[in-house]
Every structure is written in C-alpha cells, then in structure tokens.
C-alpha atoms as a PDB file:
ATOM      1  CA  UNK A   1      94.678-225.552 165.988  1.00  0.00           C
ATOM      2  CA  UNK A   2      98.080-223.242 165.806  1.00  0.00           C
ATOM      3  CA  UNK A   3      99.347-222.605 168.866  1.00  0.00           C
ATOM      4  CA  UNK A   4      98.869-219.170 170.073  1.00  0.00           C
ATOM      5  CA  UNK A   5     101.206-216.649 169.911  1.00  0.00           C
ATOM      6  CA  UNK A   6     102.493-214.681 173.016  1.00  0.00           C
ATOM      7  CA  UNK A   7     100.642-211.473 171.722  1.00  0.00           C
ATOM      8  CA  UNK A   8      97.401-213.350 171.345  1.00  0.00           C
ATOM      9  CA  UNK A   9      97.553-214.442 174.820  1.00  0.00           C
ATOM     10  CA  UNK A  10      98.541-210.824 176.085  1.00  0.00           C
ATOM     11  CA  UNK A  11      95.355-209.610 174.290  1.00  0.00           C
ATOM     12  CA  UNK A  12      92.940-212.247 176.210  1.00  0.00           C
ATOM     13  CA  UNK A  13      94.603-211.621 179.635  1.00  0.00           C
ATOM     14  CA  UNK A  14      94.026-208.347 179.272  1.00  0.00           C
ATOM     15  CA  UNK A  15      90.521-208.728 177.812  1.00  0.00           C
ATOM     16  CA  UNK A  16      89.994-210.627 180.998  1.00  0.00           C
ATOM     17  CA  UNK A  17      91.637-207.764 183.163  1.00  0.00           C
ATOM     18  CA  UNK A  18      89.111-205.289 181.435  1.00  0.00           C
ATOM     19  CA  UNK A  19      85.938-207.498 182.421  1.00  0.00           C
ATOM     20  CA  UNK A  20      87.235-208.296 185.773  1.00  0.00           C
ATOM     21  CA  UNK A  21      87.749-203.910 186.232  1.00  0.00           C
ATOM     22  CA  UNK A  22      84.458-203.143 184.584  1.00  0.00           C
ATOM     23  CA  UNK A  23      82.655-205.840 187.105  1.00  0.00           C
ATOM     24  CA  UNK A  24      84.046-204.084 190.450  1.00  0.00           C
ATOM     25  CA  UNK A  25      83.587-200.625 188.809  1.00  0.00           C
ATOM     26  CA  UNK A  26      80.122-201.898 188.269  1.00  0.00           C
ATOM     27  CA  UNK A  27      80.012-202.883 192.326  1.00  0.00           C
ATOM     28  CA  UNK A  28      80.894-199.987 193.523  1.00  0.00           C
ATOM     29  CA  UNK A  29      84.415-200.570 194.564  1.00  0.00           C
ATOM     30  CA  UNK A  30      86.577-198.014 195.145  1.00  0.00           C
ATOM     31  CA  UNK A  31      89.085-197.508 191.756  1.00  0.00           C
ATOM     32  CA  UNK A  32      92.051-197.715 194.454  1.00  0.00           C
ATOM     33  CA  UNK A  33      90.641-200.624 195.900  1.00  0.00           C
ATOM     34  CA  UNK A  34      90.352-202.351 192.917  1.00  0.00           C
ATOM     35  CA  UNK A  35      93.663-201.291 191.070  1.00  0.00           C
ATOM     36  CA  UNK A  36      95.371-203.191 194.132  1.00  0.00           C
ATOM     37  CA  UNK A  37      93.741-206.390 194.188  1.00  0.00           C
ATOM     38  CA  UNK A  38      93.918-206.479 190.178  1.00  0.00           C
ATOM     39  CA  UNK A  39      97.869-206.034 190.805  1.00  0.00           C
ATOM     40  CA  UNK A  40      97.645-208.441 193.174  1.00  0.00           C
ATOM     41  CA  UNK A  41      96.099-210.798 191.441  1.00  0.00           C
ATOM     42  CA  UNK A  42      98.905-209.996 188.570  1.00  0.00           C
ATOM     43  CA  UNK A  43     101.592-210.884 190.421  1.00  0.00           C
ATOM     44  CA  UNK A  44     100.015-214.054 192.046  1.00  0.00           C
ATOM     45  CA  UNK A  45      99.435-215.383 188.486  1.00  0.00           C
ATOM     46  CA  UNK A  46     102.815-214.627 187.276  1.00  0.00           C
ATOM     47  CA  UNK A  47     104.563-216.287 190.418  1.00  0.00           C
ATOM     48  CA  UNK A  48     102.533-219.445 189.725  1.00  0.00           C
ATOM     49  CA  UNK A  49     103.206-219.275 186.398  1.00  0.00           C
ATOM     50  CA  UNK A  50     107.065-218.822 187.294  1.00  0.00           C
ATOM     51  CA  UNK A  51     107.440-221.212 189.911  1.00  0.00           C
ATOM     52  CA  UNK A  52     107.722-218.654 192.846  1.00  0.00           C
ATOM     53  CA  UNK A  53     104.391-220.715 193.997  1.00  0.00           C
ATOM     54  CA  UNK A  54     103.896-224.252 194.027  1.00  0.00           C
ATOM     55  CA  UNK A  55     102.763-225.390 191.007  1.00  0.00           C
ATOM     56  CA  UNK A  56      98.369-224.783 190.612  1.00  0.00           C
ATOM     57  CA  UNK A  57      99.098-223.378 194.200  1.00  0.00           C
ATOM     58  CA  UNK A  58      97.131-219.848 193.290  1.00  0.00           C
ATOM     59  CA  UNK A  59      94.819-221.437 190.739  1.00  0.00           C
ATOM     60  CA  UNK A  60      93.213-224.434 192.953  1.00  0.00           C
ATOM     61  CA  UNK A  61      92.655-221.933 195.631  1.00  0.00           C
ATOM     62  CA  UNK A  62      91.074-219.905 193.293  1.00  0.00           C
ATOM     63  CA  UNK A  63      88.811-222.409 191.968  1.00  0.00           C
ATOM     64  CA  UNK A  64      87.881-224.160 195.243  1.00  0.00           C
ATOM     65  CA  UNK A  65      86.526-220.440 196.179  1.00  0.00           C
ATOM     66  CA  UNK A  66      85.320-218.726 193.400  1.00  0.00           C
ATOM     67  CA  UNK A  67      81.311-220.071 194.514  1.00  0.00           C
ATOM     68  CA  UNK A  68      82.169-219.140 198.197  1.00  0.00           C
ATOM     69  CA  UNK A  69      83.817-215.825 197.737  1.00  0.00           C
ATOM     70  CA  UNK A  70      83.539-215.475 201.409  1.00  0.00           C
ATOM     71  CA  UNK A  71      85.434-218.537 201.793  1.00  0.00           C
ATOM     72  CA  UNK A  72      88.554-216.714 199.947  1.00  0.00           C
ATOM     73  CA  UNK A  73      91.023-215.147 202.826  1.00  0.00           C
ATOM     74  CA  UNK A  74      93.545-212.797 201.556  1.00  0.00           C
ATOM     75  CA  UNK A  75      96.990-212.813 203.625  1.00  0.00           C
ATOM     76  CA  UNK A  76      96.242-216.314 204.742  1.00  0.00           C
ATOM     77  CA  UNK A  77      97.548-219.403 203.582  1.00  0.00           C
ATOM     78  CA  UNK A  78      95.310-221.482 205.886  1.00  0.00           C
ATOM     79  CA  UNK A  79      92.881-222.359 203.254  1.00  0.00           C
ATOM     80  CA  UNK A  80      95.220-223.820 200.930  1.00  0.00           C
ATOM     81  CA  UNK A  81      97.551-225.410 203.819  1.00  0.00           C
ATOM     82  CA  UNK A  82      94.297-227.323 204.727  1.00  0.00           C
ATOM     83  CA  UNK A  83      92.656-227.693 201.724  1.00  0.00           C
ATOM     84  CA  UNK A  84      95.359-227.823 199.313  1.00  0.00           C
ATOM     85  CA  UNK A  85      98.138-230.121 200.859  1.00  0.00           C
ATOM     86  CA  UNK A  86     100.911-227.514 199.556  1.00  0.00           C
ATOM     87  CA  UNK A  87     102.053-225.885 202.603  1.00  0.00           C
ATOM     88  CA  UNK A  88     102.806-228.128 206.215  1.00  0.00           C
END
C-alpha cells in the first residue's frame, strides 16, 4: 500500500472533524461550545504529534476514556498522572 500523501491525510482529519461537529450539533451543543473543544482538541493532537506532549500522552488518555466519557476531566492532568505514569 503507497504511503499516503500529506493531502490525503488532511482530507481524513478533516472528514473526522466534520463527523465529530455534526455529532455535537446533533446533541444539542451550543456551536460556541463546540467550536472550542474541537480547537482544543486540534491543538492537543498537534502538540502530541510535535512533541510538546509526551509521546501517546493525549491519545492513551483519550482511549482509556472514550467508554467513560464522564471519566474524561478537562484542565486536569490527574487522570493521566495516575493512570498514565507520564507526569510525577
């Protein structure tokens, strides 16, 4: 399988972006709301993906709470300094 290009992968993040948007549109939340958190989300991504975060730091969190939303704490880094082992 080629490798895909960097406009390929543009086109599926953003594909992802759109489905993401449509799903809290769907729920109700407000289009302010959501903008935010989708730019947040952005620029946690791209840090990882950078190195501003440790490496997986974003994406383990992420996974270890996307079946217990509830369980997902934004402004904290408690969950992943317990859970994760990444922070002291």
């Amino acid at each position: 399988m080629p490798a895909r290009s960097t406009a390929d992968v543009t086109e599926m993040a953003a594909a992802e972006f759109a489905t993401l948007a449509d799903s809290l549109r769907a729920r109700g939340v407000d289009p302010q709301r959501a903008a935010h958190f989708l730019m947040r989300l952005l620029f946690c991504l791209f840090a990882e993906d950078i190195g501003l975060l440790p490496p997986k730091l974003f994406s383990v969190l992420l996974e270890r709470t996307r079946r217990r939303p509830a369980d997902f704490k934004p402004g904290s880094h408690s969950q992943c300094s317990s859970d994760c082992g990444f922070f002291p």
